[in-house]
PDB file of N, CA and C in Angstrom:
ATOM      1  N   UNK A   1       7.438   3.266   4.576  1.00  0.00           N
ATOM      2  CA  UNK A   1       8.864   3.448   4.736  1.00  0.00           C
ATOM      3  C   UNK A   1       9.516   3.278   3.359  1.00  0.00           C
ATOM      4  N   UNK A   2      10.644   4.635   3.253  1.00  0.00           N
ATOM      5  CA  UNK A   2      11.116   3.881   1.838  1.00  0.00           C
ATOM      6  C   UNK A   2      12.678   3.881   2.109  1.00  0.00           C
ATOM      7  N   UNK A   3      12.780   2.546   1.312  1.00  0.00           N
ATOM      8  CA  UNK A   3      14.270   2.172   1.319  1.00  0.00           C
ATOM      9  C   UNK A   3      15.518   2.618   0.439  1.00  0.00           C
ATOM     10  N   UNK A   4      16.648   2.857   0.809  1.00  0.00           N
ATOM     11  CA  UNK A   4      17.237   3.605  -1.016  1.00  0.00           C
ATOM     12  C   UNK A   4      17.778   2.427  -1.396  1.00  0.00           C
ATOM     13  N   UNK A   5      17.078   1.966  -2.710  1.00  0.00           N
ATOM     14  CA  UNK A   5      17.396   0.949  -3.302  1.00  0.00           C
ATOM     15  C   UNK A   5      18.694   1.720  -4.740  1.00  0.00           C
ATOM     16  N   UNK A   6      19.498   0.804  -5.207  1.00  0.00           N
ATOM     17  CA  UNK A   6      20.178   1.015  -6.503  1.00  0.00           C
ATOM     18  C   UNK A   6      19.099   1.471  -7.658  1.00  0.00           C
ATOM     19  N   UNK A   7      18.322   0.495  -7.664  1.00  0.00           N
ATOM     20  CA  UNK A   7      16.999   0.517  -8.644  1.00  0.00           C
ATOM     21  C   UNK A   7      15.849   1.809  -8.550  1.00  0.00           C
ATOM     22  N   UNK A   8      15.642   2.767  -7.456  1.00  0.00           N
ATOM     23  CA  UNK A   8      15.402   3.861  -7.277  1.00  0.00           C
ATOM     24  C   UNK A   8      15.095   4.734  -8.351  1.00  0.00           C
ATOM     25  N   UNK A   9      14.111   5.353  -8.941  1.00  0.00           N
ATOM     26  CA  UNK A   9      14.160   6.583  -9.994  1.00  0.00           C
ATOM     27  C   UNK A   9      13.632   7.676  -9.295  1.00  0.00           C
ATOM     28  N   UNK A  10      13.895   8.948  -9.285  1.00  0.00           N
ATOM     29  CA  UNK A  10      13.972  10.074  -9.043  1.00  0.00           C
ATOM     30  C   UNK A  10      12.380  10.407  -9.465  1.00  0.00           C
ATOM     31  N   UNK A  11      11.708  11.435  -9.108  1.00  0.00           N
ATOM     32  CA  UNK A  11      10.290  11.573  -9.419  1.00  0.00           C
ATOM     33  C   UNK A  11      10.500  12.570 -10.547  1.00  0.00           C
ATOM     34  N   UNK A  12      11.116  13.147 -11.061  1.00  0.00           N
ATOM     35  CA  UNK A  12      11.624  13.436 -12.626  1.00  0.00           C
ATOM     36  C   UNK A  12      11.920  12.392 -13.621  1.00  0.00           C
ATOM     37  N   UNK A  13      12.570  11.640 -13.374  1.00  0.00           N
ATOM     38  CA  UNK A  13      12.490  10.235 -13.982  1.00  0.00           C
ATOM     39  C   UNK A  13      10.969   9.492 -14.204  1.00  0.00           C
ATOM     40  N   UNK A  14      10.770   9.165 -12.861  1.00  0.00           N
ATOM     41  CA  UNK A  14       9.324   9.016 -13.173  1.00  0.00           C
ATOM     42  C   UNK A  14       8.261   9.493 -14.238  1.00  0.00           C
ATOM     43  N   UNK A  15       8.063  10.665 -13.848  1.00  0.00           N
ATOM     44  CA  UNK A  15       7.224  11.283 -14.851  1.00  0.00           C
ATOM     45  C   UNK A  15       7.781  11.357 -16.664  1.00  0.00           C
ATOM     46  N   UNK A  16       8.659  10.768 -16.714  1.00  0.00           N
ATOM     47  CA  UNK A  16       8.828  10.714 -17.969  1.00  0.00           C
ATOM     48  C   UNK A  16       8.658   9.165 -18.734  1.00  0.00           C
ATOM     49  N   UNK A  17       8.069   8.120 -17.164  1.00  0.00           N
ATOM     50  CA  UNK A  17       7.627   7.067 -18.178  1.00  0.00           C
ATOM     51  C   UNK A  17       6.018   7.133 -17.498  1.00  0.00           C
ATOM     52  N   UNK A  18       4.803   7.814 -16.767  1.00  0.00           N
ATOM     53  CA  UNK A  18       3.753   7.936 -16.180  1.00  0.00           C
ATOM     54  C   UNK A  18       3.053   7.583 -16.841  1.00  0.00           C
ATOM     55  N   UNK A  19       2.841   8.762 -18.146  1.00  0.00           N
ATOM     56  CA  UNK A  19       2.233   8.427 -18.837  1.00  0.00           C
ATOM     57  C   UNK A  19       1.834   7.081 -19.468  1.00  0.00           C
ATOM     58  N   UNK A  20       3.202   6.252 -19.620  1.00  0.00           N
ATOM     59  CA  UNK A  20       3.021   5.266 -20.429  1.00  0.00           C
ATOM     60  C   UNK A  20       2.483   3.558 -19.568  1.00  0.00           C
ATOM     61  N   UNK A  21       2.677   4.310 -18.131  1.00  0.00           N
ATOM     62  CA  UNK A  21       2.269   3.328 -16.918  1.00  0.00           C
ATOM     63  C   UNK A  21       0.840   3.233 -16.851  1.00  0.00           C
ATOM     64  N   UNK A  22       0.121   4.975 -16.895  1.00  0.00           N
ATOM     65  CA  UNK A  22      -1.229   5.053 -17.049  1.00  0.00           C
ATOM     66  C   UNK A  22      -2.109   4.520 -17.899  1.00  0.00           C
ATOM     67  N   UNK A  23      -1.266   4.608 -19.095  1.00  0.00           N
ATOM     68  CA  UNK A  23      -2.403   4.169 -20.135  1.00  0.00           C
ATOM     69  C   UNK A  23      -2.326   3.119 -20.844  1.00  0.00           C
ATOM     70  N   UNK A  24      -1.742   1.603 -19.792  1.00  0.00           N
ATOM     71  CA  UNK A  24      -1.335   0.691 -19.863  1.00  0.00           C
ATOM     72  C   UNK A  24      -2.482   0.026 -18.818  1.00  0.00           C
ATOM     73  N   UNK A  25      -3.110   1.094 -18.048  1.00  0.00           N
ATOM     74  CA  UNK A  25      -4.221   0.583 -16.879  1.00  0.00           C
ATOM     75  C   UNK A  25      -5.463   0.123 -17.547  1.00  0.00           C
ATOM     76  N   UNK A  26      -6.471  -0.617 -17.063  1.00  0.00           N
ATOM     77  CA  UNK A  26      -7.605  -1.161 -17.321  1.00  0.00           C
ATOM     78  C   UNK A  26      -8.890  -0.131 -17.161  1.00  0.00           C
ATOM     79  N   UNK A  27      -9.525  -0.002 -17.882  1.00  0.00           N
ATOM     80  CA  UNK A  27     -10.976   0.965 -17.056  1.00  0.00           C
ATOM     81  C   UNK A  27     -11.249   0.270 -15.600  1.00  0.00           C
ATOM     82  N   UNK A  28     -10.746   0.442 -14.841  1.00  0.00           N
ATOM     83  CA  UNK A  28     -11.565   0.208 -13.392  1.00  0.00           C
ATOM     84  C   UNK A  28     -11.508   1.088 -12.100  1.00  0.00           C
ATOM     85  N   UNK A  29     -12.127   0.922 -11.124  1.00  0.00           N
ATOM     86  CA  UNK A  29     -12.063   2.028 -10.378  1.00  0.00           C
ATOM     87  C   UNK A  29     -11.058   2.780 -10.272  1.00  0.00           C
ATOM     88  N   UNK A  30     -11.166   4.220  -9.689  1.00  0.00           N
ATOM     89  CA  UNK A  30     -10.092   5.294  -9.710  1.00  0.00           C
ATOM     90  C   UNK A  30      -8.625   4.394  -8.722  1.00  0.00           C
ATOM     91  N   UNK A  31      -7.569   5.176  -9.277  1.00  0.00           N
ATOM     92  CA  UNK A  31      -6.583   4.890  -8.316  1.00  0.00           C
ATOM     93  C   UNK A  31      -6.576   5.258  -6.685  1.00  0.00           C
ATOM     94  N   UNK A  32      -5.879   4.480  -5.782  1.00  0.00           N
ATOM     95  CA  UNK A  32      -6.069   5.455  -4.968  1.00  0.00           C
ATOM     96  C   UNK A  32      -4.185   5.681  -3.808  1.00  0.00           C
ATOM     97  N   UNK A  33      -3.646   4.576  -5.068  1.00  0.00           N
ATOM     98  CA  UNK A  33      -2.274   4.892  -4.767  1.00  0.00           C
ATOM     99  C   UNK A  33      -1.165   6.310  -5.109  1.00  0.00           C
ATOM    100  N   UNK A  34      -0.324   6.128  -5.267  1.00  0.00           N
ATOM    101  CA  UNK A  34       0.549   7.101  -6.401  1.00  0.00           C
ATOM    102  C   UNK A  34       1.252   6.149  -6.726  1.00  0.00           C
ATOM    103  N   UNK A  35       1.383   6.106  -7.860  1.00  0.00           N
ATOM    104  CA  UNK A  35       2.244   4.707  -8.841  1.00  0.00           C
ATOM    105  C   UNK A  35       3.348   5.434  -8.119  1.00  0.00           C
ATOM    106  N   UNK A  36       4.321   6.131  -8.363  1.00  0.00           N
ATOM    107  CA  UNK A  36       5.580   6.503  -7.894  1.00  0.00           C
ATOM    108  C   UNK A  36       5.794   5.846  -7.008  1.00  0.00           C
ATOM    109  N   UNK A  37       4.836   5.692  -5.496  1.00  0.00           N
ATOM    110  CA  UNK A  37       4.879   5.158  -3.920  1.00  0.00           C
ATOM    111  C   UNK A  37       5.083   3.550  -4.911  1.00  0.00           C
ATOM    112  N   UNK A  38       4.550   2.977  -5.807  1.00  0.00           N
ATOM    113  CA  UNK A  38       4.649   1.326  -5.199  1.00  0.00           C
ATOM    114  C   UNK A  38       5.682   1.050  -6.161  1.00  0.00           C
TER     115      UNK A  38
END
């Protein structure tokens, strides 16, 4: 379920910090979320 929070970014927004979420990750198993969802 998603809630509309104030704090909310748009999935255009998103993708313009992804990258920098991704390669901030550890070598370990594959994802199996979508960062966007959490």
């Amino acid at each position: 379920m998603i809630h509309d929070y104030t704090s909310n970014i748009t999935r255009e927004q998103f993708e313009l910090i992804r990258e920098d979420l991704e390669s901030a990750r550890k070598t370990t198993r594959p994802r199996t979320v979508d960062l966007y969802e959490v």
